[in-house]
PDB file of N, CA and C in Angstrom:
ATOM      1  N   UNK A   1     286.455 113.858 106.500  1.00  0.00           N
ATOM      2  CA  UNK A   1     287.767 113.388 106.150  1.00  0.00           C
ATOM      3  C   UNK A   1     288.534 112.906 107.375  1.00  0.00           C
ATOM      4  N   UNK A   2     288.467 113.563 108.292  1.00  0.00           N
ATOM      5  CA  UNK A   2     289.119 113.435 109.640  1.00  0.00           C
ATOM      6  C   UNK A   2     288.316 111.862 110.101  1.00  0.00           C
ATOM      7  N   UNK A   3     287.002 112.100 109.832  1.00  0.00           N
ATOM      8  CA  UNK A   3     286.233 111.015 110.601  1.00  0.00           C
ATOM      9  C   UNK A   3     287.247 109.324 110.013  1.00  0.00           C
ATOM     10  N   UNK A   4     287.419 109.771 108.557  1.00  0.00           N
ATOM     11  CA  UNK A   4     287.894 108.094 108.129  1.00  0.00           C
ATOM     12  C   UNK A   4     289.413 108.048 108.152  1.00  0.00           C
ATOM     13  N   UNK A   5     290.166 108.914 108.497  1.00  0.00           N
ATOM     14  CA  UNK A   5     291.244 108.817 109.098  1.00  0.00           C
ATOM     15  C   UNK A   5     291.253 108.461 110.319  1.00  0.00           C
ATOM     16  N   UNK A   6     290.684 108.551 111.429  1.00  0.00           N
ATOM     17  CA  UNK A   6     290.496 108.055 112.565  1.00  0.00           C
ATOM     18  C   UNK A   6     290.381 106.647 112.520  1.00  0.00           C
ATOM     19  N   UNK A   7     288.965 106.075 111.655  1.00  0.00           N
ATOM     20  CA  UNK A   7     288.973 105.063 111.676  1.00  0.00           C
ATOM     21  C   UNK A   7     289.968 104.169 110.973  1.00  0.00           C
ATOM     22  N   UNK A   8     290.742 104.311 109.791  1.00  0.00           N
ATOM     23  CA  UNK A   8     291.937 103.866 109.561  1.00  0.00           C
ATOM     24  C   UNK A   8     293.212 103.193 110.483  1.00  0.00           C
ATOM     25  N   UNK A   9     293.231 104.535 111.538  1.00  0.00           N
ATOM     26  CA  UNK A   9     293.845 104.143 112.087  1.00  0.00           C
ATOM     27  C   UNK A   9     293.557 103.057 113.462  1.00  0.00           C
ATOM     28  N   UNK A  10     292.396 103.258 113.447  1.00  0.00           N
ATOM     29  CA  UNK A  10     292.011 102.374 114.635  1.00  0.00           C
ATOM     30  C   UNK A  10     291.983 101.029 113.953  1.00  0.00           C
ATOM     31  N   UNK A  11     291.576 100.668 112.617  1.00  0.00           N
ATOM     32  CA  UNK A  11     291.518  99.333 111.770  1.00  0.00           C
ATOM     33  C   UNK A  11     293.112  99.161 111.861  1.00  0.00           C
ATOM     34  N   UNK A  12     294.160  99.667 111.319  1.00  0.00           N
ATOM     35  CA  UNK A  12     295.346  99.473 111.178  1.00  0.00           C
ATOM     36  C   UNK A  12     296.231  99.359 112.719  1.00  0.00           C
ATOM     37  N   UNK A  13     295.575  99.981 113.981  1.00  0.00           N
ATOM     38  CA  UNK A  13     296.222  99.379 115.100  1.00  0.00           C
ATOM     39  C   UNK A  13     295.570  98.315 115.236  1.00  0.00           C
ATOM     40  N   UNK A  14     294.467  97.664 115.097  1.00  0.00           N
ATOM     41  CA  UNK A  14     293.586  96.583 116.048  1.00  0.00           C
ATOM     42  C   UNK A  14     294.240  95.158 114.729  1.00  0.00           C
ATOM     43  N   UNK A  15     294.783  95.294 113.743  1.00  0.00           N
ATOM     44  CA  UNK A  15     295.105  94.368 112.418  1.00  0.00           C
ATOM     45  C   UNK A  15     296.569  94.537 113.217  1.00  0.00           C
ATOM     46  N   UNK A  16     297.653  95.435 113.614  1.00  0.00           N
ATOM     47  CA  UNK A  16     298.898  95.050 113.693  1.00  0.00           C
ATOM     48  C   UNK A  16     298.733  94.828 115.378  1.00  0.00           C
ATOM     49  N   UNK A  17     297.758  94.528 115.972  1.00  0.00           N
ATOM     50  CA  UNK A  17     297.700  93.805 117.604  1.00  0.00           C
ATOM     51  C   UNK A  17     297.617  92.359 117.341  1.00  0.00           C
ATOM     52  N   UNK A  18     296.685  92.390 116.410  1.00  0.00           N
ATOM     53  CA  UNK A  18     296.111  90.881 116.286  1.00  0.00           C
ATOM     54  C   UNK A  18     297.599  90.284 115.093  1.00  0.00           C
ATOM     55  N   UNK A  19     297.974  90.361 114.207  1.00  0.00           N
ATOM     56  CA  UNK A  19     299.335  90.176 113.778  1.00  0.00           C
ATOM     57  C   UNK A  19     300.148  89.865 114.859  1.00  0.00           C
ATOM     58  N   UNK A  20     300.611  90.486 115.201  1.00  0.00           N
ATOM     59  CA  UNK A  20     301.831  90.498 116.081  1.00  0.00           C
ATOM     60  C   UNK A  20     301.458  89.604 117.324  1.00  0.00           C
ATOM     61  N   UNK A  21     300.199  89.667 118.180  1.00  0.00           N
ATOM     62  CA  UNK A  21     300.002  88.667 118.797  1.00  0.00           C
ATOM     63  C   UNK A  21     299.922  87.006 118.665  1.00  0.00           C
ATOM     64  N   UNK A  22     299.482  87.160 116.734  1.00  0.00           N
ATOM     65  CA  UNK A  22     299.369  85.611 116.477  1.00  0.00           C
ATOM     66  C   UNK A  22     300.702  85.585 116.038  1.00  0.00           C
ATOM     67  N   UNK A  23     301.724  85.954 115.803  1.00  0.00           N
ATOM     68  CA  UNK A  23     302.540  85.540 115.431  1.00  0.00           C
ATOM     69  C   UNK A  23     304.333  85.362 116.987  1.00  0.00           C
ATOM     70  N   UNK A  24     303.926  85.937 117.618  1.00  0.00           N
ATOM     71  CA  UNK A  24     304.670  85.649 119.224  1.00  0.00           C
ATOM     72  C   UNK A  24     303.453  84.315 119.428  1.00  0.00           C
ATOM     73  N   UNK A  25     302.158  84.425 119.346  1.00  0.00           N
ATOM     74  CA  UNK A  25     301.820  82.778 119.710  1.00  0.00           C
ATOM     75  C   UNK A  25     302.252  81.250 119.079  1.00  0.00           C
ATOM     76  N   UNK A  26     302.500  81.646 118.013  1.00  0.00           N
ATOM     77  CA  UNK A  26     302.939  80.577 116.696  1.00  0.00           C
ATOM     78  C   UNK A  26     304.270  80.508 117.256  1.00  0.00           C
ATOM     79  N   UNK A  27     305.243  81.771 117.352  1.00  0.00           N
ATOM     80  CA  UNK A  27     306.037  81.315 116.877  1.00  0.00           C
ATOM     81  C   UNK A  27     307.248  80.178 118.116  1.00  0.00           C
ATOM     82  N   UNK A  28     308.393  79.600 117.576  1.00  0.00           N
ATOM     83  CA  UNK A  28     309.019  78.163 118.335  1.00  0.00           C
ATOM     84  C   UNK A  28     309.111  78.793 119.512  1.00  0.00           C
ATOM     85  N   UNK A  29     309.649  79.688 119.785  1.00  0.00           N
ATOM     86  CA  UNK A  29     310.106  80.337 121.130  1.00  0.00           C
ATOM     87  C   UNK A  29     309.385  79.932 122.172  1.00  0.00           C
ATOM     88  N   UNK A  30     308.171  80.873 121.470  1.00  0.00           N
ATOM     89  CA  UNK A  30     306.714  80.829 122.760  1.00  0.00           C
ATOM     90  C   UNK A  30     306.421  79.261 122.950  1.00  0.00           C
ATOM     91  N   UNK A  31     306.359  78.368 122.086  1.00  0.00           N
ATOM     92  CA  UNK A  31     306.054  76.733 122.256  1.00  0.00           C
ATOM     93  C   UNK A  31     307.233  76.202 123.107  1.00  0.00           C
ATOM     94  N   UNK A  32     308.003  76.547 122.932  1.00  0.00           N
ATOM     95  CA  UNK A  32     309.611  76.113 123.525  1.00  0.00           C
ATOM     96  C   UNK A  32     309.345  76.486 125.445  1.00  0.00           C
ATOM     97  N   UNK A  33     308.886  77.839 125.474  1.00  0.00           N
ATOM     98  CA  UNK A  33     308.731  78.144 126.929  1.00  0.00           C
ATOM     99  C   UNK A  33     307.795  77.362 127.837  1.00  0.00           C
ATOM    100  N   UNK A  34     306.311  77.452 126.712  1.00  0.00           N
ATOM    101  CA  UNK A  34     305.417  76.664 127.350  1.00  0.00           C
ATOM    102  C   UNK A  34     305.601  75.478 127.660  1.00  0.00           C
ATOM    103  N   UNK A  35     306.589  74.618 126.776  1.00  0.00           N
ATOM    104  CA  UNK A  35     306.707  72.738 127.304  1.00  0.00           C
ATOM    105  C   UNK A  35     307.755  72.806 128.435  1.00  0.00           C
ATOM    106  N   UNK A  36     308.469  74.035 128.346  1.00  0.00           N
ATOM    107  CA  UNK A  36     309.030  73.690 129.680  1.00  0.00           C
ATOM    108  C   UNK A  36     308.830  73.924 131.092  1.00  0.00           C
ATOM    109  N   UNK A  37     307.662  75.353 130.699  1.00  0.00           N
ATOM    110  CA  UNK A  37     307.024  75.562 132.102  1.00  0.00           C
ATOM    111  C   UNK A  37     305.692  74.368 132.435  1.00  0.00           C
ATOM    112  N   UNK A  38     305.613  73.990 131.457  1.00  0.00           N
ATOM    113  CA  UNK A  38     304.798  72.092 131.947  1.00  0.00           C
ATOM    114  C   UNK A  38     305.408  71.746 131.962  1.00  0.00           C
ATOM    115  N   UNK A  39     306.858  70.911 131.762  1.00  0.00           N
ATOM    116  CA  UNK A  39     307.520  69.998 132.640  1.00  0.00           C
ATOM    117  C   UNK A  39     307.687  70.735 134.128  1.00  0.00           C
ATOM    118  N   UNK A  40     308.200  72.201 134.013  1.00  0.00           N
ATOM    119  CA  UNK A  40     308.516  72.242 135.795  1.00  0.00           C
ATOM    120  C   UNK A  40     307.365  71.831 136.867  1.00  0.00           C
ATOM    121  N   UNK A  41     306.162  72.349 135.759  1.00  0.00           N
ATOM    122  CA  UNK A  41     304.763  72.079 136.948  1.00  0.00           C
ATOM    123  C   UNK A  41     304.862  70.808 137.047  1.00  0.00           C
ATOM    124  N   UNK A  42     304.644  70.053 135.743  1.00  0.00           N
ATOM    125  CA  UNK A  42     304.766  68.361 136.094  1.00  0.00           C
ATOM    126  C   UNK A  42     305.950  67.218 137.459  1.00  0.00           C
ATOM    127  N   UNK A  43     306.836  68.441 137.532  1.00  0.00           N
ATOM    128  CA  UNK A  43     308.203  68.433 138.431  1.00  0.00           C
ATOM    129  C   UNK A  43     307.479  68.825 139.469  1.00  0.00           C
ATOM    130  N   UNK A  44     306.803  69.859 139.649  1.00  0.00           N
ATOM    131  CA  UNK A  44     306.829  69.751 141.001  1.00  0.00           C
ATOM    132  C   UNK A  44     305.413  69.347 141.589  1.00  0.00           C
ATOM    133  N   UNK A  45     304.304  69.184 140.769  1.00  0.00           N
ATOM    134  CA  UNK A  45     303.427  68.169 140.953  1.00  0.00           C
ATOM    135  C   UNK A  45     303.522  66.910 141.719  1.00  0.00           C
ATOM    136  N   UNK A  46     304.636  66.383 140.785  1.00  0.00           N
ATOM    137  CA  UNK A  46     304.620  65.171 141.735  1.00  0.00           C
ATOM    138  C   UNK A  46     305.930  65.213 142.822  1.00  0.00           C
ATOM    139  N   UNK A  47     306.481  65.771 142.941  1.00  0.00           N
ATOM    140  CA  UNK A  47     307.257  66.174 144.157  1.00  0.00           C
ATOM    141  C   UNK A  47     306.480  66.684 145.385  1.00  0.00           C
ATOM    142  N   UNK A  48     305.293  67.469 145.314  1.00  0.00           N
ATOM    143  CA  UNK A  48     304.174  67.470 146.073  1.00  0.00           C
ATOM    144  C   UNK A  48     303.254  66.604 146.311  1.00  0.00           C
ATOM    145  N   UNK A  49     303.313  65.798 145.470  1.00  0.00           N
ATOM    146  CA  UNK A  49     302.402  64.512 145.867  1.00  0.00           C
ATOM    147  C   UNK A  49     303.110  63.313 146.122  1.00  0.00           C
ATOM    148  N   UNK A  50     304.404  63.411 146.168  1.00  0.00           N
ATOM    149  CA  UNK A  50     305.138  62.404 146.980  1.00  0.00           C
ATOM    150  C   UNK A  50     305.417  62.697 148.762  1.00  0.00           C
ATOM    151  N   UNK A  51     305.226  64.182 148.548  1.00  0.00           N
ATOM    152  CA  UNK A  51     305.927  64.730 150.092  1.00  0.00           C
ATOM    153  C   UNK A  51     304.006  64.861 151.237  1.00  0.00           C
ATOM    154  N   UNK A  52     303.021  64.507 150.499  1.00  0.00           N
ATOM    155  CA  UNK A  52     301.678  64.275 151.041  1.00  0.00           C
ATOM    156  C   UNK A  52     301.822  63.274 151.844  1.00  0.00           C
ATOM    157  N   UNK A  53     301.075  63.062 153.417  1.00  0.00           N
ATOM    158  CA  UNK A  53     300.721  62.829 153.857  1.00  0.00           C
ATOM    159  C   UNK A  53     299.093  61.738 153.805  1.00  0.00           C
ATOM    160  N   UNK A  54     299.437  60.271 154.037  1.00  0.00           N
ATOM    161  CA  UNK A  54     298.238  60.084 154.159  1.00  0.00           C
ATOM    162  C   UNK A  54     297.395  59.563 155.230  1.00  0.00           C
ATOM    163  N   UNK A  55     296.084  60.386 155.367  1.00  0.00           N
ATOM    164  CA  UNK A  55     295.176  60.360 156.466  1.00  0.00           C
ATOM    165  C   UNK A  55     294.691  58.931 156.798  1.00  0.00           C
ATOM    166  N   UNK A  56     294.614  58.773 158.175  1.00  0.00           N
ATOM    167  CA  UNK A  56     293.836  57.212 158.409  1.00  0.00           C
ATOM    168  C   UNK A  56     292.101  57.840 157.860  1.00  0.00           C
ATOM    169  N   UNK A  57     291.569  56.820 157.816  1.00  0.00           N
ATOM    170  CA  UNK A  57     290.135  56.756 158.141  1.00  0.00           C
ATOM    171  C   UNK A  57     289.366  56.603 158.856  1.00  0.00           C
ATOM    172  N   UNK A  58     288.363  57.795 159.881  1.00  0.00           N
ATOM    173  CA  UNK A  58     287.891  57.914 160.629  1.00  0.00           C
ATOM    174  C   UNK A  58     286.594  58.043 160.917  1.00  0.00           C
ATOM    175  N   UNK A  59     285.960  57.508 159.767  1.00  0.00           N
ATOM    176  CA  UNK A  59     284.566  57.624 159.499  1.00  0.00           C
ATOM    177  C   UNK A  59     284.193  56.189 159.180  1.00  0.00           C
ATOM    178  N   UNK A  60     284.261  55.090 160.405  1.00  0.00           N
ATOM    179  CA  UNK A  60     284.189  53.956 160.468  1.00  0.00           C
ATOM    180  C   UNK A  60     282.564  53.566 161.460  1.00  0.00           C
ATOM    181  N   UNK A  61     281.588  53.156 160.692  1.00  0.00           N
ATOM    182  CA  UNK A  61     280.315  53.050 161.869  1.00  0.00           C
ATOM    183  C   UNK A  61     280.247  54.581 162.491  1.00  0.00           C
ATOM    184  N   UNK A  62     279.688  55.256 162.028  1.00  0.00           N
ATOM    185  CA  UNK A  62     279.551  56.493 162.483  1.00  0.00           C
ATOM    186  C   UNK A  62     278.130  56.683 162.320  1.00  0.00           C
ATOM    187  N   UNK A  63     277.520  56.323 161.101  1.00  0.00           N
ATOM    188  CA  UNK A  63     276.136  56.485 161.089  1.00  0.00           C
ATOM    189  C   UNK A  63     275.351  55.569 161.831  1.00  0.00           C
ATOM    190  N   UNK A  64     274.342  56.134 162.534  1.00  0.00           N
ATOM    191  CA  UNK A  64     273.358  55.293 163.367  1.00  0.00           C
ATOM    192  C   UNK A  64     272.346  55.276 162.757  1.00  0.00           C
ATOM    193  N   UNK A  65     271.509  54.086 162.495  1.00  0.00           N
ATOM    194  CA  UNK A  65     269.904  53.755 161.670  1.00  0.00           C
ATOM    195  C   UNK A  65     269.061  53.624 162.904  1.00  0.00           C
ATOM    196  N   UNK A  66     268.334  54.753 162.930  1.00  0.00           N
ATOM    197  CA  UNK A  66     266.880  54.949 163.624  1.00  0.00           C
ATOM    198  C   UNK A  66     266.019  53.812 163.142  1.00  0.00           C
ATOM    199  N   UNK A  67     265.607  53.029 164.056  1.00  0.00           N
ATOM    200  CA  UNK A  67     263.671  52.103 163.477  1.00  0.00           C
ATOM    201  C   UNK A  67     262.495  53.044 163.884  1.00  0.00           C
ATOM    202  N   UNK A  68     262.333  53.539 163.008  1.00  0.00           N
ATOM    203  CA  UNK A  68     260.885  53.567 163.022  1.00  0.00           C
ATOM    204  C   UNK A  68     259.780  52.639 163.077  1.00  0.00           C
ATOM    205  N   UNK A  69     258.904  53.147 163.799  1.00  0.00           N
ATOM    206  CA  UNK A  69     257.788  51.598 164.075  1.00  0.00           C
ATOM    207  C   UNK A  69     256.469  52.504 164.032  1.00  0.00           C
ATOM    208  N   UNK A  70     255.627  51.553 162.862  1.00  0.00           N
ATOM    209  CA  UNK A  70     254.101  51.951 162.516  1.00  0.00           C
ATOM    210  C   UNK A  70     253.545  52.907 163.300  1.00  0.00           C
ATOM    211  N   UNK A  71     253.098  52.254 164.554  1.00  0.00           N
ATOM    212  CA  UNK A  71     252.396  52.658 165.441  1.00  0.00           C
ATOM    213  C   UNK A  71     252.558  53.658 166.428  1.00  0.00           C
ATOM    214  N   UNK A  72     253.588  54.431 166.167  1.00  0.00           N
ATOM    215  CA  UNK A  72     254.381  55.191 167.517  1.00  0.00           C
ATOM    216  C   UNK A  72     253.872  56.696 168.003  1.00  0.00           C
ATOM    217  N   UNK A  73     252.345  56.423 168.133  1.00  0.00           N
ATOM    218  CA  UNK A  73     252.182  58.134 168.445  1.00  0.00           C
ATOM    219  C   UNK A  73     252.396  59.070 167.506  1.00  0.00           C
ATOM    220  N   UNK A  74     251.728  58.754 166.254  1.00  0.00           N
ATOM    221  CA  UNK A  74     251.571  59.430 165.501  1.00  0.00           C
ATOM    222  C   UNK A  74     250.668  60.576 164.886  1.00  0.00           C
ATOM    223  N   UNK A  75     250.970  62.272 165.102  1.00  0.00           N
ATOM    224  CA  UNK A  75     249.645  62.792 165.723  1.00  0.00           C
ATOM    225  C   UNK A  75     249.540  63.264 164.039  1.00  0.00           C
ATOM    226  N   UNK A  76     247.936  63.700 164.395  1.00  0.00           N
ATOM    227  CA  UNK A  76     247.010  63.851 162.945  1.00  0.00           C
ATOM    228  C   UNK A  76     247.127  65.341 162.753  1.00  0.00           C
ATOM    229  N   UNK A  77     247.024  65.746 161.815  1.00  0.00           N
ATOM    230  CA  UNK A  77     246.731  67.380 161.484  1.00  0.00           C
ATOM    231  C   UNK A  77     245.943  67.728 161.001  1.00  0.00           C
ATOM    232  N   UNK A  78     244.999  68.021 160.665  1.00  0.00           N
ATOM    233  CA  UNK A  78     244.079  68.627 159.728  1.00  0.00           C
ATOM    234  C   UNK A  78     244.118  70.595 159.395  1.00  0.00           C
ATOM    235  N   UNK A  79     244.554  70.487 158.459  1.00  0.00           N
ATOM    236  CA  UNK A  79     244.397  72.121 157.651  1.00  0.00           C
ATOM    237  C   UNK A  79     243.341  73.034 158.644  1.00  0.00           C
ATOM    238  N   UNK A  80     242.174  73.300 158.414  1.00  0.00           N
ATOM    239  CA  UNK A  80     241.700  73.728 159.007  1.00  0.00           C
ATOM    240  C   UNK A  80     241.443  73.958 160.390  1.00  0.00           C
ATOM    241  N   UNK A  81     242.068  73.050 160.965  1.00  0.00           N
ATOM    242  CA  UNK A  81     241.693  72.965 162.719  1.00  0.00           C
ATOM    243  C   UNK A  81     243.068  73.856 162.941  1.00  0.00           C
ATOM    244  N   UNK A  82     244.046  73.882 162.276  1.00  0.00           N
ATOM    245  CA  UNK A  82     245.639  74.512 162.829  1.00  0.00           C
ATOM    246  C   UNK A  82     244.979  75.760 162.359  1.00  0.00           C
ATOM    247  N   UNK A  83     244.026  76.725 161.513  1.00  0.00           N
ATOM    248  CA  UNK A  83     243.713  77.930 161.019  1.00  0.00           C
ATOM    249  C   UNK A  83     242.437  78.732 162.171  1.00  0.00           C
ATOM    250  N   UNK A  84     241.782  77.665 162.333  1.00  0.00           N
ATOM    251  CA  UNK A  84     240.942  78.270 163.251  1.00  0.00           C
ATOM    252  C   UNK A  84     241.816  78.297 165.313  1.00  0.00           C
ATOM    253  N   UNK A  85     241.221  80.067 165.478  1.00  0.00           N
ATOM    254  CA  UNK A  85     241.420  80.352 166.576  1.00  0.00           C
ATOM    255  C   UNK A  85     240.537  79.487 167.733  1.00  0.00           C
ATOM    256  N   UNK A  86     241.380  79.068 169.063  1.00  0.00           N
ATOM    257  CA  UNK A  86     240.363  78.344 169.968  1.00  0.00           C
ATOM    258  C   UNK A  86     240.757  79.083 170.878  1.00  0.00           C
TER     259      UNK A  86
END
């Protein structure tokens, strides 16, 4: 008896959490707060991206292209000769 009274009550708190939470989410208030705490971010978004700084560019010819050429002393390996001791 005790056992399904317990659970009662645990069904009847976890039904008036979920209630009461969807209904502070629905209701105008909570929508009312949220569009205005996105306009302030949107406010100060771009008030921060007006007060930015912009960088020159300094990564002008920076990379150097190596030639490689066919013939340049190119040494051979073979598997077995690097395994055996001399």
């Amino acid at each position: 008896m005790l056992k399904e009274i317990k659970y009662l009550i645990f069904i009847v708190v976890i039904a008036l959490f979920i209630f009461l939470t969807g209904r502070y989410y629905f209701s105008d208030e909570n929508k009312k707060k949220s569009y205005r705490s996105f306009q302030s971010i949107d406010k100060k978004n771009s008030t921060f991206a007006s007060n930015l700084s912009i960088l020159e560019s300094d990564t002008e010819n920076i990379i150097e292209y190596v030639e490689n050429k066919v013939g340049q002393n190119k040494k051979t390996y073979h598997f077995w000769k690097l395994l055996s001791n001399d």
